[in-house]
C-alpha atoms as a PDB file:
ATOM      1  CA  UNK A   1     -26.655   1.113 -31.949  1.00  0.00           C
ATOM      2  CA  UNK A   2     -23.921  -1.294 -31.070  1.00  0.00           C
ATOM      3  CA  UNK A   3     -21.079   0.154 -29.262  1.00  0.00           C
ATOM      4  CA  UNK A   4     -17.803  -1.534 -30.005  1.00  0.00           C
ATOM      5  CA  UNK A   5     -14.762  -1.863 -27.682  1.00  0.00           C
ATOM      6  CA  UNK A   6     -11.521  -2.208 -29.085  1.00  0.00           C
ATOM      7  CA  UNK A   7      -9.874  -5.768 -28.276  1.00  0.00           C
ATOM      8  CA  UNK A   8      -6.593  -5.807 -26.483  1.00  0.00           C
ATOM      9  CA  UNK A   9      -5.055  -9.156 -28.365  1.00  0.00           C
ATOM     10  CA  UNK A  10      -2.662 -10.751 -25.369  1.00  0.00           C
ATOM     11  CA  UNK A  11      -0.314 -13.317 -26.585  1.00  0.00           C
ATOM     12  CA  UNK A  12      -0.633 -16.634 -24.445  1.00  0.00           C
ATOM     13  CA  UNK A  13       2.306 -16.086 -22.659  1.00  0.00           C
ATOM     14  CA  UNK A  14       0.823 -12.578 -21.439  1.00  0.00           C
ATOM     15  CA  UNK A  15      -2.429 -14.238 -20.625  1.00  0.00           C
ATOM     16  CA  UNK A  16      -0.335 -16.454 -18.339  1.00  0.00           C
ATOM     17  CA  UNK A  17       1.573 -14.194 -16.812  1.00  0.00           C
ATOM     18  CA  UNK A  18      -1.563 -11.417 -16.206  1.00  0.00           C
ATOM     19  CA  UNK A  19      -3.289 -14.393 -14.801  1.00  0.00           C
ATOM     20  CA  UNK A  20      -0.517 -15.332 -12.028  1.00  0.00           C
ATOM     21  CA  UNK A  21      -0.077 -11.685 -11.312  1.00  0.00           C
ATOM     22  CA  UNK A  22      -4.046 -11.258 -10.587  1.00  0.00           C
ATOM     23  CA  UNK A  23      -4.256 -14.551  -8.462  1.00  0.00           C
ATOM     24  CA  UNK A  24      -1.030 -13.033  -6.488  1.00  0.00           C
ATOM     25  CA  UNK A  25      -2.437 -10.248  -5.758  1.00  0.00           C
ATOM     26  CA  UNK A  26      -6.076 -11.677  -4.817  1.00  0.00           C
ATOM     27  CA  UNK A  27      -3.494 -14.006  -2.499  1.00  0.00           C
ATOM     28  CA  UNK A  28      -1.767 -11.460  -1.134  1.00  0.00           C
ATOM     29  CA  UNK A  29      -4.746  -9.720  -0.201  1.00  0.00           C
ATOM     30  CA  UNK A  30      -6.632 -13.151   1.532  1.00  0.00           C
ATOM     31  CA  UNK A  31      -3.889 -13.474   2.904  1.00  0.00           C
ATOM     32  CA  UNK A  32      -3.598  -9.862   4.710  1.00  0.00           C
ATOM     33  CA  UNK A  33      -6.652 -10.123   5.782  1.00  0.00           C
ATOM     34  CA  UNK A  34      -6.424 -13.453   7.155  1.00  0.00           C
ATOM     35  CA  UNK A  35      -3.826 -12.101   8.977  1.00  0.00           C
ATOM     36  CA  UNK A  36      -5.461  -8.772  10.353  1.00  0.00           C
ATOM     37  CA  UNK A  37      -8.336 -11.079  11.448  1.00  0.00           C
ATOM     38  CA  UNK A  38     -10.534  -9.316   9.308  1.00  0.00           C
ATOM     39  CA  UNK A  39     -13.496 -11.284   9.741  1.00  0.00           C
ATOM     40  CA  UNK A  40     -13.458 -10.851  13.653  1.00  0.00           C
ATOM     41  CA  UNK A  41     -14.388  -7.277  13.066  1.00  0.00           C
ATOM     42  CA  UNK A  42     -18.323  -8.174  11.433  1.00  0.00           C
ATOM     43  CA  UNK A  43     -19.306  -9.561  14.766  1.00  0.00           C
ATOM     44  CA  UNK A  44     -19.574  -8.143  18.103  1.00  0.00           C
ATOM     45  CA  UNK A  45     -17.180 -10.365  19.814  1.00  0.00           C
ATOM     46  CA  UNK A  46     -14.770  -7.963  22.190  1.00  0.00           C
ATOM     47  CA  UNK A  47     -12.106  -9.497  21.752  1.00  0.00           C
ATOM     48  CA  UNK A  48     -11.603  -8.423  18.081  1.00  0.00           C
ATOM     49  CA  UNK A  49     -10.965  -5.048  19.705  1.00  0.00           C
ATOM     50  CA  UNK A  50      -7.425  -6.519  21.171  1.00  0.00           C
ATOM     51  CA  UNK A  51      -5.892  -7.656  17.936  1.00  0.00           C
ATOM     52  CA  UNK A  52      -3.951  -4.341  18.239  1.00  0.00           C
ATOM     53  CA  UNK A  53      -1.533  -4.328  21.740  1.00  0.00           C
ATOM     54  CA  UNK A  54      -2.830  -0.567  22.430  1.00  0.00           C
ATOM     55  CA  UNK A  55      -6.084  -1.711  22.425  1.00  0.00           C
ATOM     56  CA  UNK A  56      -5.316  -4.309  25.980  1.00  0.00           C
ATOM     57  CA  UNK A  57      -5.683  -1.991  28.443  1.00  0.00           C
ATOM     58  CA  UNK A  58      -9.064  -0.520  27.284  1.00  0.00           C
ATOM     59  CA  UNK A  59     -10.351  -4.193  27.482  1.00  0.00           C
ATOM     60  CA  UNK A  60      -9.298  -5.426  30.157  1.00  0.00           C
ATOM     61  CA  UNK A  61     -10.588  -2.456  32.529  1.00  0.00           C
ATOM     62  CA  UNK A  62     -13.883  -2.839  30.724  1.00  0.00           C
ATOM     63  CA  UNK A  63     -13.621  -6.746  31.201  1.00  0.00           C
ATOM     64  CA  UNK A  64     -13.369  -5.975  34.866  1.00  0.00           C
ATOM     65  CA  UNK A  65     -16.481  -3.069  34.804  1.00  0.00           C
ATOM     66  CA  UNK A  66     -19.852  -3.141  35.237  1.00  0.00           C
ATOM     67  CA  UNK A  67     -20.893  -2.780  31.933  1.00  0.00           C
ATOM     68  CA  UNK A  68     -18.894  -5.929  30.614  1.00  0.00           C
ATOM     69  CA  UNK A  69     -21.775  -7.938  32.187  1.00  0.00           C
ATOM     70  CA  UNK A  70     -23.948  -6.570  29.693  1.00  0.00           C
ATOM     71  CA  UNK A  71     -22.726  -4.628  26.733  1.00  0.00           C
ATOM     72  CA  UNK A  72     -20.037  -5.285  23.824  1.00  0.00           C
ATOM     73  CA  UNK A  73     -17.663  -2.617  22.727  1.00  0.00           C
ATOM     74  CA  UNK A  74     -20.051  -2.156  20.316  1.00  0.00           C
ATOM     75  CA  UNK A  75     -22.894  -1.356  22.162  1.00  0.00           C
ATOM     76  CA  UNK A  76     -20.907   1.598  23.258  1.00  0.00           C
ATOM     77  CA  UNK A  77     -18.597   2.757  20.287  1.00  0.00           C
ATOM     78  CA  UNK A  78     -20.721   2.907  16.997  1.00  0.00           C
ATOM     79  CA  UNK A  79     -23.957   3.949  15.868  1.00  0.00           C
ATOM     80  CA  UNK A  80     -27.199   2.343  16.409  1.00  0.00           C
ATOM     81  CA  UNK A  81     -29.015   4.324  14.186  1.00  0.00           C
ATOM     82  CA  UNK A  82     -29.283   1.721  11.122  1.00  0.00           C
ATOM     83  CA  UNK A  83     -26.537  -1.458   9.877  1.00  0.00           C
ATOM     84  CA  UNK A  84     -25.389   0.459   7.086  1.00  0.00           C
ATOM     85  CA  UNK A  85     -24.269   3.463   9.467  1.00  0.00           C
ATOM     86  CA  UNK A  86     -22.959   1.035  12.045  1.00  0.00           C
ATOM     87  CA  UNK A  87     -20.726  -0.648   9.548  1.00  0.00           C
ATOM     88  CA  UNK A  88     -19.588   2.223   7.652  1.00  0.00           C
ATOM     89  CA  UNK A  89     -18.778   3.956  11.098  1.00  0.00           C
ATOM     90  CA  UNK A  90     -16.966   0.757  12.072  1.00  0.00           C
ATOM     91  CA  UNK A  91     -15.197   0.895   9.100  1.00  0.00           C
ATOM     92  CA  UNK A  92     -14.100   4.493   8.605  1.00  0.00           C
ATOM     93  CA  UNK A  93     -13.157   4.339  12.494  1.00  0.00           C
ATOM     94  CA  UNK A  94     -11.063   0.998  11.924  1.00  0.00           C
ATOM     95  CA  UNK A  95      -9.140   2.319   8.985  1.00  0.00           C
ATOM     96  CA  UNK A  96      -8.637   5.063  11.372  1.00  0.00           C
ATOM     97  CA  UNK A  97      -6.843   2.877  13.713  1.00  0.00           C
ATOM     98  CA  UNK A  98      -4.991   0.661  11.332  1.00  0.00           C
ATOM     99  CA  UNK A  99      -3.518   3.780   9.312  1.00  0.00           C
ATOM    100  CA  UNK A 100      -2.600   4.956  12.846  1.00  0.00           C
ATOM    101  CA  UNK A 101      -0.843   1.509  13.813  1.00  0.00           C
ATOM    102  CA  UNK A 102       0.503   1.254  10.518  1.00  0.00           C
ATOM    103  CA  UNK A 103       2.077   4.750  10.641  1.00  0.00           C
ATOM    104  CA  UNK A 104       3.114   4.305  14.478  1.00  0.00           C
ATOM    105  CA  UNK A 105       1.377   7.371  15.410  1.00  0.00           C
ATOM    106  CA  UNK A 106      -1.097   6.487  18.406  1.00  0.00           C
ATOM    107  CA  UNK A 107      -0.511   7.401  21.462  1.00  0.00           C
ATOM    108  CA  UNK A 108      -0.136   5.049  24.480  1.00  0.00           C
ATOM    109  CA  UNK A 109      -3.318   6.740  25.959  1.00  0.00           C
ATOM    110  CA  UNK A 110      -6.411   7.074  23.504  1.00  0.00           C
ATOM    111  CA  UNK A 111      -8.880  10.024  23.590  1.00  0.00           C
ATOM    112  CA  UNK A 112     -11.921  10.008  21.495  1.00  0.00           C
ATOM    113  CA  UNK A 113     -12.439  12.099  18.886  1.00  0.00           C
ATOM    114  CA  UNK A 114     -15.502  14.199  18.204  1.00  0.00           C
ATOM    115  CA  UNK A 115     -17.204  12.279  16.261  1.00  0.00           C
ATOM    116  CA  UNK A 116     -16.793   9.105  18.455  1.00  0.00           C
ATOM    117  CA  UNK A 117     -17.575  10.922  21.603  1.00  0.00           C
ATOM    118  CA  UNK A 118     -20.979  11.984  19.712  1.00  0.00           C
ATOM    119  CA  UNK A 119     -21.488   7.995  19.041  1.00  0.00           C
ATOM    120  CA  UNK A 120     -20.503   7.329  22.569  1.00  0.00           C
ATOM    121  CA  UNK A 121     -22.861   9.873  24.200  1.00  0.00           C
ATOM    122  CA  UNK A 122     -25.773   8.856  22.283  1.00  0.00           C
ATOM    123  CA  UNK A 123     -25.132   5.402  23.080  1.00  0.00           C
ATOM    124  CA  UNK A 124     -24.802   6.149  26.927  1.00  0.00           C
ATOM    125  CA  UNK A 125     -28.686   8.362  26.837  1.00  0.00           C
ATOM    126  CA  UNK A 126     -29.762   4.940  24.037  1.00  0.00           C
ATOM    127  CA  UNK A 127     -29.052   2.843  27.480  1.00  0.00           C
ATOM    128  CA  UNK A 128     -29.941   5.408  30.308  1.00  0.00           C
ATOM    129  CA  UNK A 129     -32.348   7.440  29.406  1.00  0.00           C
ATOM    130  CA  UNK A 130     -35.210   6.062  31.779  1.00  0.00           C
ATOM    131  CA  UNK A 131     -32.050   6.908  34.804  1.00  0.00           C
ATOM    132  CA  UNK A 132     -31.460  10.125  33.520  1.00  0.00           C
ATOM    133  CA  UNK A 133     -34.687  10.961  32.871  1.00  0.00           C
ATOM    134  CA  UNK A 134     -37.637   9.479  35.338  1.00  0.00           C
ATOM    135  CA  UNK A 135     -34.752   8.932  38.820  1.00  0.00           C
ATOM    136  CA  UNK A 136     -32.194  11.427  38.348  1.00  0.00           C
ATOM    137  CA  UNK A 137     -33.991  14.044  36.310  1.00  0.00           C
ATOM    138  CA  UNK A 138     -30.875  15.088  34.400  1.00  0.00           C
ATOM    139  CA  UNK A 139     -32.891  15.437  31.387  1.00  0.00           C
ATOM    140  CA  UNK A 140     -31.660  14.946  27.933  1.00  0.00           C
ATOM    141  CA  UNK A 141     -28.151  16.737  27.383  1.00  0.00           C
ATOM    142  CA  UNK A 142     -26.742  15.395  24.252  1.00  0.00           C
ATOM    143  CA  UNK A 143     -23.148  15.852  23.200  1.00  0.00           C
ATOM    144  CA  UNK A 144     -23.334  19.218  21.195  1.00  0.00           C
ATOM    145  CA  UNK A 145     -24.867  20.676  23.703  1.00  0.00           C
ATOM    146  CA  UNK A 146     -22.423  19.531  26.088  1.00  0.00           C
ATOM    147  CA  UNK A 147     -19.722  20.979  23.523  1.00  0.00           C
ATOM    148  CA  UNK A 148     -21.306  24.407  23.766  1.00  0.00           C
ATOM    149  CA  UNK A 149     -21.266  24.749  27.656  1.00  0.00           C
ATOM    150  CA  UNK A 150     -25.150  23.797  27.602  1.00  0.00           C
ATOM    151  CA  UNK A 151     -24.490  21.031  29.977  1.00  0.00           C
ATOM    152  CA  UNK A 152     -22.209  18.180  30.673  1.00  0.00           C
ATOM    153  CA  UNK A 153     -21.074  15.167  28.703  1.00  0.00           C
ATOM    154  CA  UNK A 154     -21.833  11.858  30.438  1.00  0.00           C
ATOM    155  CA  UNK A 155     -18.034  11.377  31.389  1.00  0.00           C
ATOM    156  CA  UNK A 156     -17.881  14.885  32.592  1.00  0.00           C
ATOM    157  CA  UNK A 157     -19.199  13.063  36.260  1.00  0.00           C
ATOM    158  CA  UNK A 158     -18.785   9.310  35.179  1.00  0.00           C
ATOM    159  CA  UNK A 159     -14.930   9.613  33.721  1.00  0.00           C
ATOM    160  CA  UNK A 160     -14.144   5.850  34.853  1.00  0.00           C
ATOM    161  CA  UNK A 161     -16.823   4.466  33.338  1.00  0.00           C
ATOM    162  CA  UNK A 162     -16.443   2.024  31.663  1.00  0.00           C
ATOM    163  CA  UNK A 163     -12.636   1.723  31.490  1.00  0.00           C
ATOM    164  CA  UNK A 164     -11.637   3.000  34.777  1.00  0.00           C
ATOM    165  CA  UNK A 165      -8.058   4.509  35.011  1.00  0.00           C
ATOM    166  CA  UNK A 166      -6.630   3.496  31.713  1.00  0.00           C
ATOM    167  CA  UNK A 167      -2.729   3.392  30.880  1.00  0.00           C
ATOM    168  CA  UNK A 168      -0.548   1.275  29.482  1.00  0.00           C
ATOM    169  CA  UNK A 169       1.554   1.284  32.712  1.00  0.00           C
ATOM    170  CA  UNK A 170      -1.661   0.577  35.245  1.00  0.00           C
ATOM    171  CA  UNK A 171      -2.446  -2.485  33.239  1.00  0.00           C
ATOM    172  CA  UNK A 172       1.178  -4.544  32.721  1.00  0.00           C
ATOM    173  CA  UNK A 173      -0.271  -7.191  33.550  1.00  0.00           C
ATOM    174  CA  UNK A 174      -3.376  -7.317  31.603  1.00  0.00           C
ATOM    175  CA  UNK A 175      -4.826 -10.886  30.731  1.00  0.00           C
ATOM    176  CA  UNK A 176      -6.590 -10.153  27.264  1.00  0.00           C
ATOM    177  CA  UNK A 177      -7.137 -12.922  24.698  1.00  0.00           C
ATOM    178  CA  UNK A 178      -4.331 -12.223  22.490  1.00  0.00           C
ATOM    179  CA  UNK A 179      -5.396 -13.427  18.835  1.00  0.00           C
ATOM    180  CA  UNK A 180      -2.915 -16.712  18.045  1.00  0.00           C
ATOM    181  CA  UNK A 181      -0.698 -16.073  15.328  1.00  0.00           C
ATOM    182  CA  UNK A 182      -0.925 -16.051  11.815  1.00  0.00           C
ATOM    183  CA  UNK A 183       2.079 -17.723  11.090  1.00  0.00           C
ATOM    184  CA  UNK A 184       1.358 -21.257   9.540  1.00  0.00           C
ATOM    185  CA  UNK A 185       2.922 -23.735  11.730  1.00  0.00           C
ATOM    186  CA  UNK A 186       4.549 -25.097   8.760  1.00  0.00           C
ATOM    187  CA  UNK A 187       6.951 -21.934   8.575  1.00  0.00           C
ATOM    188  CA  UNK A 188       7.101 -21.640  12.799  1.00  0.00           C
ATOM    189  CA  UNK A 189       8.728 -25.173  12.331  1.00  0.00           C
ATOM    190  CA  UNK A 190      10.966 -24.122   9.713  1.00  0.00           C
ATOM    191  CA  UNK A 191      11.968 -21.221  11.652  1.00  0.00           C
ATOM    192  CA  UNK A 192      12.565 -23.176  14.812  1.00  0.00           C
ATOM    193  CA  UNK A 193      14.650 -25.832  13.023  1.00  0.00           C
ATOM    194  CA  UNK A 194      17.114 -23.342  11.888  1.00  0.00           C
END
């Protein structure tokens, strides 16, 4: 049984014209993305986590912490569970911050949310357990049980690690490796020569 489609006849002119307005909107979107950086946020490169101002101050007090010796932002904000939960975390989470830049609604000092605390507390007893568990006999507390009163979340005792005291005004002067800008130099030019 052959199933048949009805044809949509498009004179050439339409063709044309559907065509350019496809390849300006494929454009449009390359070039959005170009300019978001888009494909710094697949790797695990810290930096990436700057391409937003709010964001400096968080790095640079981890760049100057213990853990920036050995862990990523990564390591610490998503899931390690499996890649597809890792990048659909990251994902979800970084829409989450771009509808919030877009909209101008974050705040100068960021808390985490539930469901990133979770991530971050399981990431924290991923890396310490052997501490908390063999030295310091804290035992396993994870972060539900920390939201019922059944024991304490990691930063509950540890609240300046890794970040320290965070705010926008406590880091001024932050040195973070602000992404160059996606301005062609062809227009910058143009725009200087005005």
């Amino acid at each position: 049984m052959k199933i048949k489609l009805p044809s949509i006849n498009l004179s050439r002119k339409a063709q044309i014209a559907l065509l350019v307005a496809c390849g300006a909107v494929v454009g449009a979107g390359a070039y959005f993305m170009y300019a978001l950086r888009f494909h710094t946020y697949l790797g695990n490169d810290p930096s990436a986590c700057v391409n937003c101002h709010i964001m400096a101050p968080y790095y640079d007090t981890w760049q100057h912490s213990s853990h920036a010796r050995n862990t990523t932002c990564n390591d610490c904000h998503v899931p390690h569970d499996n890649i597809v939960k890792k990048y659909f975390f990251k994902g979800k989470d970084g829409m989450g911050h771009v509808f919030a830049f877009l909209t101008r609604s974050e705040h100068d000092a960021i808390f985490a949310k539930d469901e990133s605390a979770e991530v971050i507390m399981e990431n924290c007893i991923r890396c310490h357990t052997q501490l908390n568990q063999e030295f310091v006999k804290t035992g396993r507390i994870d972060f539900m049980m920390a939201k019922k009163g059944e024991g304490k979340a990691c930063w509950d005792c540890h609240r300046n690690v890794p970040h320290g005291k965070v705010s926008l005004s406590s880091t001024q002067q932050a040195l973070v490796p602000y992404p160059p800008s996606p301005v062609p130099d062809w227009l910058n030019k143009a725009i200087k020569n005005k």
